[in-house]
Protein backbone atom coordinates (compact mmCIF):
# COMPACT_ATOMS: atom_id res chain seq x y z
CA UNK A 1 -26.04 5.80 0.86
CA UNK A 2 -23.53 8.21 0.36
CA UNK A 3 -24.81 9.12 -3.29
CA UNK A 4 -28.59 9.23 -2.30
CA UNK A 5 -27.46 11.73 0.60
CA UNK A 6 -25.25 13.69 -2.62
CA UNK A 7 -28.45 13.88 -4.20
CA UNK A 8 -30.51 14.80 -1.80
CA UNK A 9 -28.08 17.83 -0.90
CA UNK A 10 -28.49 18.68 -4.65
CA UNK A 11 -32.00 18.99 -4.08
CA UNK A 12 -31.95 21.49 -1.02
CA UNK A 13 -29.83 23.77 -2.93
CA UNK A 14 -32.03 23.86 -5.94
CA UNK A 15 -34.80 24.82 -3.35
CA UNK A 16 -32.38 27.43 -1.33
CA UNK A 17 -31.68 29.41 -4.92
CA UNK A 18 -34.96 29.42 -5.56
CA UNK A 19 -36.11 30.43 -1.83
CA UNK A 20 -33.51 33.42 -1.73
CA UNK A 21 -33.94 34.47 -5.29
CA UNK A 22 -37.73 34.82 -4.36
CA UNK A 23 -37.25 37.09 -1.09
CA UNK A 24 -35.17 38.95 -2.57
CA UNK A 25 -37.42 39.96 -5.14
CA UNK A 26 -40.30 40.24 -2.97
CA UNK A 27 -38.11 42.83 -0.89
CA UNK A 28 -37.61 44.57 -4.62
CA UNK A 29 -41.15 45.03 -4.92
CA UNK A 30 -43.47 43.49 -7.42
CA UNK A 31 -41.84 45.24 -10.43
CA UNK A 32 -38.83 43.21 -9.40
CA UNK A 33 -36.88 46.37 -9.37
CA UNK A 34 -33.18 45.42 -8.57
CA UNK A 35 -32.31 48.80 -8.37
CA UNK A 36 -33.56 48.96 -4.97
CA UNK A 37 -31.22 46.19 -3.74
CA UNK A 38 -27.29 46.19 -3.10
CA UNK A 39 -26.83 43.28 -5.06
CA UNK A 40 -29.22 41.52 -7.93
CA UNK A 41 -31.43 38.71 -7.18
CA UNK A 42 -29.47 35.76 -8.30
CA UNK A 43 -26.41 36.96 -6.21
CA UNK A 44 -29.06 36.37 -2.60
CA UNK A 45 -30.16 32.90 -4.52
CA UNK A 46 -26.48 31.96 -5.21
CA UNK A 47 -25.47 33.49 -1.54
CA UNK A 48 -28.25 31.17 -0.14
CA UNK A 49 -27.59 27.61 -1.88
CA UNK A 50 -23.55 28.15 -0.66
CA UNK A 51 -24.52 27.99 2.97
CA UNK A 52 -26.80 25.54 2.56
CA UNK A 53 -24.53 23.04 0.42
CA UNK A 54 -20.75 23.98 1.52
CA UNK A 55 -21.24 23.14 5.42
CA UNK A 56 -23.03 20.46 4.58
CA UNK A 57 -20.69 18.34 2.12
CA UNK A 58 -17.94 19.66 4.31
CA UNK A 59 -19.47 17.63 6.95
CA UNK A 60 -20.40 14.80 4.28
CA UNK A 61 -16.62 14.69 3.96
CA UNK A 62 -15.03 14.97 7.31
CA UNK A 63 -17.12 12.55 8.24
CA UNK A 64 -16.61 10.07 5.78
CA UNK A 65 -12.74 10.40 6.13
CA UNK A 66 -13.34 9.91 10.10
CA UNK A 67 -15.69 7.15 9.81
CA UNK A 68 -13.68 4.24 8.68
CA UNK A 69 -11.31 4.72 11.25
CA UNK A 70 -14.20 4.68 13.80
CA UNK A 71 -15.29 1.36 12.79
CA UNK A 72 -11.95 0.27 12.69
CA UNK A 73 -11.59 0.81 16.03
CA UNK A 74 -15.35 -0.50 17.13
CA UNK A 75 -14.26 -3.84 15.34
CA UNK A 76 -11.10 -4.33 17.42
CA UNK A 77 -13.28 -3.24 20.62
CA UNK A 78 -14.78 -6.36 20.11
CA UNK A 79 -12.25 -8.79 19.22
CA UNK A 80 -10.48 -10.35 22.13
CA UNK A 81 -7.27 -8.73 22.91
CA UNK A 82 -5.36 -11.78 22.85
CA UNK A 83 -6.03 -12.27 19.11
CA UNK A 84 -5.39 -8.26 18.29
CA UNK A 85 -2.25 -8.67 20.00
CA UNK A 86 -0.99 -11.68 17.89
CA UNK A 87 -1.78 -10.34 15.00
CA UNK A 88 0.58 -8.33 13.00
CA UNK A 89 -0.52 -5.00 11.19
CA UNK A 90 -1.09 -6.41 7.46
CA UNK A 91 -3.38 -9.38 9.36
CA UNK A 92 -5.47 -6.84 11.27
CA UNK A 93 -6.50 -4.96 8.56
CA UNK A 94 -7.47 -8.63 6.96
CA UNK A 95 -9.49 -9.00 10.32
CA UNK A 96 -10.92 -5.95 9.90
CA UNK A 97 -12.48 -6.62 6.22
CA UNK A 98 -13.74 -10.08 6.89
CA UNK A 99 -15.55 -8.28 9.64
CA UNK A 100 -16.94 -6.13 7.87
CA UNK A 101 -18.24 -8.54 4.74
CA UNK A 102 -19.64 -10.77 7.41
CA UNK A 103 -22.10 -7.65 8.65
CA UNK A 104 -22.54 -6.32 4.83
CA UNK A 105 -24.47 -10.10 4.35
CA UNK A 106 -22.16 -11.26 1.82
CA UNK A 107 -19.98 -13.24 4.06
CA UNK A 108 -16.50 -15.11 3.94
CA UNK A 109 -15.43 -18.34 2.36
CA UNK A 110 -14.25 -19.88 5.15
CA UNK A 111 -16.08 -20.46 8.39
CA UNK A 112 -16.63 -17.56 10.46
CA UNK A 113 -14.82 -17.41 14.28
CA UNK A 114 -17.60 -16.85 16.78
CA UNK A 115 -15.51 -13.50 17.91
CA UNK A 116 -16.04 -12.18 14.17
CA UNK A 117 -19.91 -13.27 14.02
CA UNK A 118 -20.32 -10.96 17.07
CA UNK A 119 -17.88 -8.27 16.05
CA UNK A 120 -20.12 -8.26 12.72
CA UNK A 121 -22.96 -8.21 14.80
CA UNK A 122 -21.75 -4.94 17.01
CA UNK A 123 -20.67 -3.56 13.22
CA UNK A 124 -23.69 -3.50 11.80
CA UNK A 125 -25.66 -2.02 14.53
CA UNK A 126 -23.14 1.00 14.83
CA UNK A 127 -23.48 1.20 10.63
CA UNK A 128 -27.63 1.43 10.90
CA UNK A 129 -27.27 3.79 13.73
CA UNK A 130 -24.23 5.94 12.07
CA UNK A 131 -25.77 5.95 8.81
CA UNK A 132 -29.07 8.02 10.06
CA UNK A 133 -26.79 10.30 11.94
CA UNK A 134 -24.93 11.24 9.07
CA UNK A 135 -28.25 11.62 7.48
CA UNK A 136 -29.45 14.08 10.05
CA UNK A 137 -26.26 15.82 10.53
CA UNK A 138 -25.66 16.62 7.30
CA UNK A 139 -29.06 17.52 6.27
CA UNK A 140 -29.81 19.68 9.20
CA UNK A 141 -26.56 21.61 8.57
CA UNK A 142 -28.15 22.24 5.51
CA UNK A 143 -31.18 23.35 6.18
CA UNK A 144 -29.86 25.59 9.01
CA UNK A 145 -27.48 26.94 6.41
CA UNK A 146 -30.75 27.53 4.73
CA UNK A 147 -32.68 29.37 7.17
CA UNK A 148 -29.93 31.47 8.17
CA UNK A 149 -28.94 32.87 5.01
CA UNK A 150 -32.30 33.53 4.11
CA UNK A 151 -33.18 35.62 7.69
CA UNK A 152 -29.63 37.74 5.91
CA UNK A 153 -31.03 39.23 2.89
CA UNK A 154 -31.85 42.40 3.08
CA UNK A 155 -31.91 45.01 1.13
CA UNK A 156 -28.57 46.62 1.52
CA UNK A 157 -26.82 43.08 2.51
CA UNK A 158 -24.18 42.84 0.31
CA UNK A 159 -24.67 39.38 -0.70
CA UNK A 160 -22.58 40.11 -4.35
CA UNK A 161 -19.02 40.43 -2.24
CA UNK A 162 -19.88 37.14 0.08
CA UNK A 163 -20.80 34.91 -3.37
CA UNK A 164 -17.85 36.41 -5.39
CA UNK A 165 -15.54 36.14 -2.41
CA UNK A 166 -16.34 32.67 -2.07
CA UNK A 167 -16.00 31.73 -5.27
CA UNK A 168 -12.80 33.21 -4.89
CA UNK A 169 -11.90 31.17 -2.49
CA UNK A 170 -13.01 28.05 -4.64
CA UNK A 171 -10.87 28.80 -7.31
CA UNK A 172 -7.80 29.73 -5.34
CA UNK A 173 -8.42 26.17 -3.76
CA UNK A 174 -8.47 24.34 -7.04
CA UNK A 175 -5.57 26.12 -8.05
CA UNK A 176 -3.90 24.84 -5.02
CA UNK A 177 -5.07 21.18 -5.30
CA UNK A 178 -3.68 21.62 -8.96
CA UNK A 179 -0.50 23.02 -8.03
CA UNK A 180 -0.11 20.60 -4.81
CA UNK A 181 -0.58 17.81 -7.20
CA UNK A 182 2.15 18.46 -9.08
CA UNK A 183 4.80 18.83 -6.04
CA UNK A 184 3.52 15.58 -4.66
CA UNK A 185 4.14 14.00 -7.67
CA UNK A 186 7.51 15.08 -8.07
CA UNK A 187 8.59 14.99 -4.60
CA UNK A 188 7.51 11.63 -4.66
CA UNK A 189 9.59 10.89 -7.77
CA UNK A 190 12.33 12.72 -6.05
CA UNK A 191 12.39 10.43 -2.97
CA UNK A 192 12.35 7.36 -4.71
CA UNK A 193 15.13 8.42 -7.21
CA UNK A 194 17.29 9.79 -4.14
CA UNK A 195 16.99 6.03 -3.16
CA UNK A 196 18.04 4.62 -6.20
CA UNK A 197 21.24 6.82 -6.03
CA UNK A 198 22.17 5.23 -3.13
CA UNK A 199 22.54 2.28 -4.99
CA UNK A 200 23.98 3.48 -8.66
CA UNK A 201 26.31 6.97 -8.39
CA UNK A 202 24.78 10.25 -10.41
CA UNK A 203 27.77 10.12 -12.51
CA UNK A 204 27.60 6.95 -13.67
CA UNK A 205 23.70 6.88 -14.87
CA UNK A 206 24.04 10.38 -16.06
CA UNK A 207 27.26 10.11 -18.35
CA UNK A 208 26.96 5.95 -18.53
CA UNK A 209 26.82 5.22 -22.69
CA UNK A 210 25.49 1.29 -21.63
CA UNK A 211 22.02 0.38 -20.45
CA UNK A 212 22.04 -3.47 -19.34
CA UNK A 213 20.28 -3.28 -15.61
CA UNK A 214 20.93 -6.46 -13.29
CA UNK A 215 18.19 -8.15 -11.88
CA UNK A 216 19.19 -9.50 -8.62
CA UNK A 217 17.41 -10.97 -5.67
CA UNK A 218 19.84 -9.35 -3.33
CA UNK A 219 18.69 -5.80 -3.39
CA UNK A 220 22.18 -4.90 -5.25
CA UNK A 221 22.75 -2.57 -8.29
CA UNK A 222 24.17 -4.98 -10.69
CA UNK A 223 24.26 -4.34 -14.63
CA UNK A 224 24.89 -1.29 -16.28
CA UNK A 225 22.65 1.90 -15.41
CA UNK A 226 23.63 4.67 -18.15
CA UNK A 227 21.00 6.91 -19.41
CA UNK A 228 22.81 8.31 -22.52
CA UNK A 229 21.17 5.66 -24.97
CA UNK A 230 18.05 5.61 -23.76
CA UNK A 231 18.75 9.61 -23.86
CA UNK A 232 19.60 9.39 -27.07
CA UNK A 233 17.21 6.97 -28.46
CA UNK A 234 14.18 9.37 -27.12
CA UNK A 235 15.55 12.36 -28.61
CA UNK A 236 16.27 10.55 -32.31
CA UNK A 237 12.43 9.66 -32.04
CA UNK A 238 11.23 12.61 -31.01
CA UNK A 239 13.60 14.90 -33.55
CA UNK A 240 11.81 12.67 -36.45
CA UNK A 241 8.59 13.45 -35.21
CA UNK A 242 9.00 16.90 -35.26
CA UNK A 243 10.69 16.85 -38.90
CA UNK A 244 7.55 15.06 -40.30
CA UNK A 245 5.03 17.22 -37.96
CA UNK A 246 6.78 20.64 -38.23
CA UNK A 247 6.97 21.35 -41.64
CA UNK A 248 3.14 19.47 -42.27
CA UNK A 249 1.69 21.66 -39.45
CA UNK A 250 3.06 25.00 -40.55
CA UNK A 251 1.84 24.86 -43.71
CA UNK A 252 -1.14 23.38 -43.05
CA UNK A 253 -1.78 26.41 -40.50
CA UNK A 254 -0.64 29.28 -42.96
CA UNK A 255 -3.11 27.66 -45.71
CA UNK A 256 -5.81 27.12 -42.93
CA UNK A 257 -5.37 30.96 -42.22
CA UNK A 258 -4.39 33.08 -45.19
CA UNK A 259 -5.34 30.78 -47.90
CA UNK A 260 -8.58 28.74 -47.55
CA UNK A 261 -12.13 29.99 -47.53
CA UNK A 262 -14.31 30.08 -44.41
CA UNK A 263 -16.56 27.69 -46.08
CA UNK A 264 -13.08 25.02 -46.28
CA UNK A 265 -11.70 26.60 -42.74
CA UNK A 266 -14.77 25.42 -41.11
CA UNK A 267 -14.65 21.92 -41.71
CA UNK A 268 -10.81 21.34 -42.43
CA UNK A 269 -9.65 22.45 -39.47
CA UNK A 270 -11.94 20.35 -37.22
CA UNK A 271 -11.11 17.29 -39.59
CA UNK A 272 -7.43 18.04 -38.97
CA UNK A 273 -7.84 18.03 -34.95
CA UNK A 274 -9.66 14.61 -35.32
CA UNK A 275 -6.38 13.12 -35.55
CA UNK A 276 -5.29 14.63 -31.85
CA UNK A 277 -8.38 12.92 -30.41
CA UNK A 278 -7.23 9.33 -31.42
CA UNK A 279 -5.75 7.20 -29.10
CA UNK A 280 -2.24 6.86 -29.58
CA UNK A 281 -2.78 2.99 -29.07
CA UNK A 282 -4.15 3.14 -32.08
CA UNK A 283 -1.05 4.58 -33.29
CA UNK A 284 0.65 2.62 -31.94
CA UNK A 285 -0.85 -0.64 -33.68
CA UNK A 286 -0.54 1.19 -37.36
CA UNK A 287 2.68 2.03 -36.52
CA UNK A 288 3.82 -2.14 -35.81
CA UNK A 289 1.20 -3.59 -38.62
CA UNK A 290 1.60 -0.89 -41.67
CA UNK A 291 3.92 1.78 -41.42
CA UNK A 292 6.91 -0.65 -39.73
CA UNK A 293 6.10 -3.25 -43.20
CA UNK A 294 5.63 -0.44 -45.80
CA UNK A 295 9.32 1.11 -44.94
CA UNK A 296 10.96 -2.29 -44.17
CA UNK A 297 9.69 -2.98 -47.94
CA UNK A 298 10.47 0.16 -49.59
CA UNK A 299 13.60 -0.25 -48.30
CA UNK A 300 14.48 -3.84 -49.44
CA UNK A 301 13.26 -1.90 -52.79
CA UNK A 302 16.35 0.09 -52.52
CA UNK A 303 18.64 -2.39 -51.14
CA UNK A 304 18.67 -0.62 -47.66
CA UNK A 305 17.77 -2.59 -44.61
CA UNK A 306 14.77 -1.29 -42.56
CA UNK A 307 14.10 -2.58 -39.38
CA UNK A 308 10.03 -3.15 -38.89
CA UNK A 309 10.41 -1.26 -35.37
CA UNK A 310 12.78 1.21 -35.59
CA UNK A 311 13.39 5.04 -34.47
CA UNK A 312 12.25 5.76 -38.13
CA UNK A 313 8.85 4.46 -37.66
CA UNK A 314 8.06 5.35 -34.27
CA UNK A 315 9.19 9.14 -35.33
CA UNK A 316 7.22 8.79 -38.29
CA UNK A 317 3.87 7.67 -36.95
CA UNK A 318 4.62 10.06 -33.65
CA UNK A 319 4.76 13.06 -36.13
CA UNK A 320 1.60 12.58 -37.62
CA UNK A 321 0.32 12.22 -34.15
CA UNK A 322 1.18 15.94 -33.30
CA UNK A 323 0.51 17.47 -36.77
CA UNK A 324 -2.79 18.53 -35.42
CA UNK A 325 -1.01 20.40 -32.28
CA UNK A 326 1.61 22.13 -34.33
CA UNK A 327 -1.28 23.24 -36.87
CA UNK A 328 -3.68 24.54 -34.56
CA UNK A 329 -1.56 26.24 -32.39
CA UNK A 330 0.33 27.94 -35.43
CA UNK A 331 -2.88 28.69 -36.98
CA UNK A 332 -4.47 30.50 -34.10
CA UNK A 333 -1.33 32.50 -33.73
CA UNK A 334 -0.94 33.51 -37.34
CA UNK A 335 -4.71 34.49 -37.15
CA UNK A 336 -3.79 36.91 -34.06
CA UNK A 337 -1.52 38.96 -36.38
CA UNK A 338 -3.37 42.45 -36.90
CA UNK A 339 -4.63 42.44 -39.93
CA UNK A 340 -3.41 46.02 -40.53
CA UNK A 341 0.08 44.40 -40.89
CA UNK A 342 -1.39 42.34 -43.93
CA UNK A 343 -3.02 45.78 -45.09
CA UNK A 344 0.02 48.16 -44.89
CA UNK A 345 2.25 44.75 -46.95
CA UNK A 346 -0.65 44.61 -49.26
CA UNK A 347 -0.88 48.42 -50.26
CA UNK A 348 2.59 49.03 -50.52
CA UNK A 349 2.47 46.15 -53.68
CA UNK A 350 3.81 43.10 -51.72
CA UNK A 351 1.95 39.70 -53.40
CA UNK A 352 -0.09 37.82 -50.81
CA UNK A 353 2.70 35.01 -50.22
CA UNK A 354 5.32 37.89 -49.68
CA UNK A 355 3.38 39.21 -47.44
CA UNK A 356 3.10 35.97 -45.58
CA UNK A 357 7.30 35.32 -45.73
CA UNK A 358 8.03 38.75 -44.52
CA UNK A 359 5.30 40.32 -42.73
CA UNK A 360 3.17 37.68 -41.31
CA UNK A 361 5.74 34.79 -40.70
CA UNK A 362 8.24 37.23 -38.51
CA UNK A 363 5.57 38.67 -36.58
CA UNK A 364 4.23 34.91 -35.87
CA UNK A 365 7.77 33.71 -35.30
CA UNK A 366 7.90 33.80 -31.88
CA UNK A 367 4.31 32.05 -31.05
CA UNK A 368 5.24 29.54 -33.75
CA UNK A 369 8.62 28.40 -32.24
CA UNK A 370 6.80 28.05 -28.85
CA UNK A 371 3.85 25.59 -30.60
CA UNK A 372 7.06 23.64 -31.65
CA UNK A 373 8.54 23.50 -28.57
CA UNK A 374 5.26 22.75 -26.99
CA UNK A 375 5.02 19.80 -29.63
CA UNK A 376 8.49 18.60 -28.84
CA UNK A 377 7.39 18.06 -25.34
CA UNK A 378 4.44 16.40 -26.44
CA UNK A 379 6.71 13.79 -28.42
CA UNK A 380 9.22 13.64 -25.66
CA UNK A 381 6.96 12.44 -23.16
CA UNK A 382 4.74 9.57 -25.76
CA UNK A 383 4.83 6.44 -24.00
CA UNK A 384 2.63 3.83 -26.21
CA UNK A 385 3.71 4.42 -29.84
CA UNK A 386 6.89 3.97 -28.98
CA UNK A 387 6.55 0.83 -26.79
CA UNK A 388 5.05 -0.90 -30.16
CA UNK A 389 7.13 0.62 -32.55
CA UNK A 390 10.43 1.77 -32.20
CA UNK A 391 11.55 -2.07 -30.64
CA UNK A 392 13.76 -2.33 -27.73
CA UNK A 393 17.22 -1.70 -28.33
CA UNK A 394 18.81 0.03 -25.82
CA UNK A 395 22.13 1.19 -27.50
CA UNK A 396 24.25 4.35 -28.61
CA UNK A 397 23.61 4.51 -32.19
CA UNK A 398 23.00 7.18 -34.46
CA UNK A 399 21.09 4.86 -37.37
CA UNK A 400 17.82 5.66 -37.27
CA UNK A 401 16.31 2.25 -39.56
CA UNK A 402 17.58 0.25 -36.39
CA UNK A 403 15.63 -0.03 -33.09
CA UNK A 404 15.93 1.56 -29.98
CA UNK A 405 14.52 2.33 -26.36
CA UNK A 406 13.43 5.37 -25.01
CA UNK A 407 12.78 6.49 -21.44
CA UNK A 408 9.87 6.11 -21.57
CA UNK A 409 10.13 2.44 -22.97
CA UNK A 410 12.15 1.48 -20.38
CA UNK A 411 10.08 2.85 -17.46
CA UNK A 412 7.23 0.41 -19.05
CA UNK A 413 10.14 -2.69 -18.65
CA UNK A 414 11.34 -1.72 -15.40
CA UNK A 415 7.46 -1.47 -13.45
CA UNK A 416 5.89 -4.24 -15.29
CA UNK A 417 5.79 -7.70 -13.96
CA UNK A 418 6.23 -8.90 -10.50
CA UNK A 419 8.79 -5.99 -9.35
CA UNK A 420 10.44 -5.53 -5.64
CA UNK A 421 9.62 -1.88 -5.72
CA UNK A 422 12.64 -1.25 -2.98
CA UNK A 423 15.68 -2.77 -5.38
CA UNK A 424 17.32 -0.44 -7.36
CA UNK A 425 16.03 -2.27 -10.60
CA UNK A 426 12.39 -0.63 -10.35
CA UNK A 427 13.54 2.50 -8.46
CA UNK A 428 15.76 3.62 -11.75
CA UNK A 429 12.43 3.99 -13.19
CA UNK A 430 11.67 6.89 -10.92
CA UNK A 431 15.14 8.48 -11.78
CA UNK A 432 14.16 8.07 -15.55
CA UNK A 433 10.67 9.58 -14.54
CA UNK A 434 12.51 12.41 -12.33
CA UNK A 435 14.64 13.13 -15.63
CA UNK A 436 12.27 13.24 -18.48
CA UNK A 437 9.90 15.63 -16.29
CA UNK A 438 12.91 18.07 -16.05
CA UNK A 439 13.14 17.87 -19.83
CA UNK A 440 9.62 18.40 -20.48
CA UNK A 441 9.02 21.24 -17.43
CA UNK A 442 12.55 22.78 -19.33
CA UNK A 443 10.59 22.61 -22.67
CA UNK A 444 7.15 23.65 -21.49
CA UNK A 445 9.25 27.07 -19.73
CA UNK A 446 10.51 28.16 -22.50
CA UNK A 447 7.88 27.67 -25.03
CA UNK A 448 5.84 29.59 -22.41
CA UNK A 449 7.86 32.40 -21.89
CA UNK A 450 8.16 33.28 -25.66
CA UNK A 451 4.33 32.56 -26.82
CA UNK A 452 3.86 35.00 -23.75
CA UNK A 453 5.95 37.84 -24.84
CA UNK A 454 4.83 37.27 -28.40
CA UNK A 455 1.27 37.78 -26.97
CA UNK A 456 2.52 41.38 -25.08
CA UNK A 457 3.76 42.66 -27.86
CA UNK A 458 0.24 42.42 -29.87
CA UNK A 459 -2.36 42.15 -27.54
């Protein structure tokens, strides 16, 4: 219902652009002169379909957020109160949908009460009846929406200020949902990790060197809670990563944008990116059956022992993961060095690859260091490459052919499985959570901050 009503709202602002596009160029004349008008014609088309579709899918919404409750209630209006009252909250609500898939047709597996059969039968007369009032609610909102924008257009209305003010508004809204997002994820975060601190002391997960968390059935921190291996363990990955993806990246950017020919650049760079669009699943897989064998192999060559899943790997596999974000961002901030840099270099006598090392490169610098730092965020925060393989070794060590378990690992181990969400062993995943967002928001600041004053100082 609700999609067929979407649709046909769709429909009546396709026909209110095209209504107030067409009086307003009647009221131009037959030229179609938009001269004559304050605004052009698509602005009294656009200024048309918004009142005709925003009141109406602002109804469309209210009133789907109201209705449930509504026929909550009506349910429970018709159940005797005897039952309601001996019923606790969580068996309600079961109540409530056996009601309602006894009026949808489809029924329960048990047999039905005679109080539900007529609380289904109540239901489903109040659904037929509410579902053709939303229908005419909502589309005569929209049609008066209609009609009264249209009697607006004149010829001095200033319909270009309403349709860019609303929009306005729109995108200050989605800015807002985007921005309150983000607080209610991390307040939420927050809350939960402020309750796992009642149970384990800031000190000790902060500072503690051993991770060996208790699981306990009476709601009590037992085990060891320290973060510094796991701590450790993500930054070893993610510091390998960035040695195999760094150096790759750069100079697959400066060759990309001083070297190759457009002809090359065209299809070598978009080759290159294919690589960010895999999923890191995938990754994740050649990481445990090829990459993990290959260096466990070469290194029983050698007479060096490899582990199959190790920090090595996972860094290994999670650099050429990110080669594709280092290289495109360094290439499209080589490319915004002004070319008359390259020109004065060049016609003093500099070669082309001094040019690059002293003109091109220290102009770049500071966009370049913030695509790093924008990539070591982006290996800080992998989740699924290193679950496969860099194993699960949660211990201080600063070998990197032996495994180990990152935060993000470990937030995998602590929510999986049948958990007690209110015991400190799943709420330390929330503290973990809390503390790898800092790191990343730290990272993400200060790689902003420089790409942004490198972009002042040549824009």
């Amino acid at each position: 219902m609700n999609l067929l009503l979407i649709g046909v709202l769709l429909a009546l602002v396709a026909i209110a652009y095209q209504i107030g596009l067409r009086k307003s160029r009647n009221i131009a004349g037959k030229e179609s002169n938009s001269a004559t008008l304050h605004s052009r014609p698509g602005y009294y088309g656009a200024l048309v379909a918004l009142w005709c579709g925003i009141p109406a899918f602002l109804i469309l919404i209210v009133w789907n957020i109201v209705e449930p409750n509504i026929l909550k209630h009506l349910v429970l209006n018709h159940v005797p109160a005897s039952i309601v009252n001996a019923t606790d909250p969580a068996g309600i609500q079961v109540m409530v949908e056996r009601i309602k898939a006894i009026a949808s047709g489809f029924g329960v597996s048990d047999q039905a009460a005679a109080y539900e059969i007529a609380a289904a039968a109540e239901l489903k007369k109040f659904q037929s009846v509410g579902a053709f009032a939303k229908i005419a609610v909502v589309v005569c909102s929209a049609l008066l929406g209609l009609l009264w924008a249209r009697k607006k257009i004149a010829q001095q209305y200033r319909a270009r200020n309403h349709v860019e003010r609303i929009i306005n508004i729109s995108l200050a809204l989605c800015s807002g949902v985007a921005i309150l997002t983000t607080v209610g994820i991390v307040m939420s975060m927050f809350s939960e990790a402020l309750r796992f601190f009642h149970f384990v002391s800031p000190l000790e997960f902060f500072l503690g060197t051993q991770w060996n968390p208790g699981f306990s059935t009476s709601g009590s921190a037992e085990g060891s809670y320290g973060l510094l291996p796991l701590l450790w363990g993500t930054l070893m990955v993610s510091i390998i990563a960035l040695l195999v993806a760094v150096p790759v990246g750069l100079m697959i950017a400066i060759y990309l944008a001083e070297y190759a020919s457009p002809r090359l650049r065209a299809w070598a760079k978009p080759a290159i990116e294919i690589l960010a669009g895999i999923p890191t699943i995938v990754y994740g897989v050649f990481a445990l059956m090829f990459i993990g064998p290959v260096f466990k192999a070469a290194g029983d060559l050698v007479g060096i022992n490899i582990n199959a899943t190790s920090a090595l790997t996972a860094g290994f596999v999670m650099g050429i993961m990110i080669i594709p974000f280092v290289s495109s961002l360094s290439d499209d901030i080589i490319t915004q060095v002004p070319r008359s840099l390259r020109d004065g270099s060049l016609g003093l006598g500099a070669t082309k690859s001094e040019t690059i090392r002293r003109v091109v490169m220290p102009a770049a610098l500071p966009g370049v260091i913030g695509a790093f730092l924008l990539a070591a965020s982006r290996a800080i925060g992998e989740t699924m490459i290193v679950v496969l393989a860099a194993g699960n070794s949660p211990l201080l060590h600063i070998n990197p052919l032996e495994a180990v378990s990152t935060v993000t690992v470990t937030i995998v181990n602590q929510l999986t499985g049948d958990t007690d969400f209110a015991s400190p062993q799943a709420l330390v995943a929330f503290a973990l959570g809390l503390t790898l967002f800092v790191i990343t928001l730290g990272l993400n600041i200060v790689a902003l901050y420089i790409v942004r004053k490198y972009r002042e100082q040549y824009e």
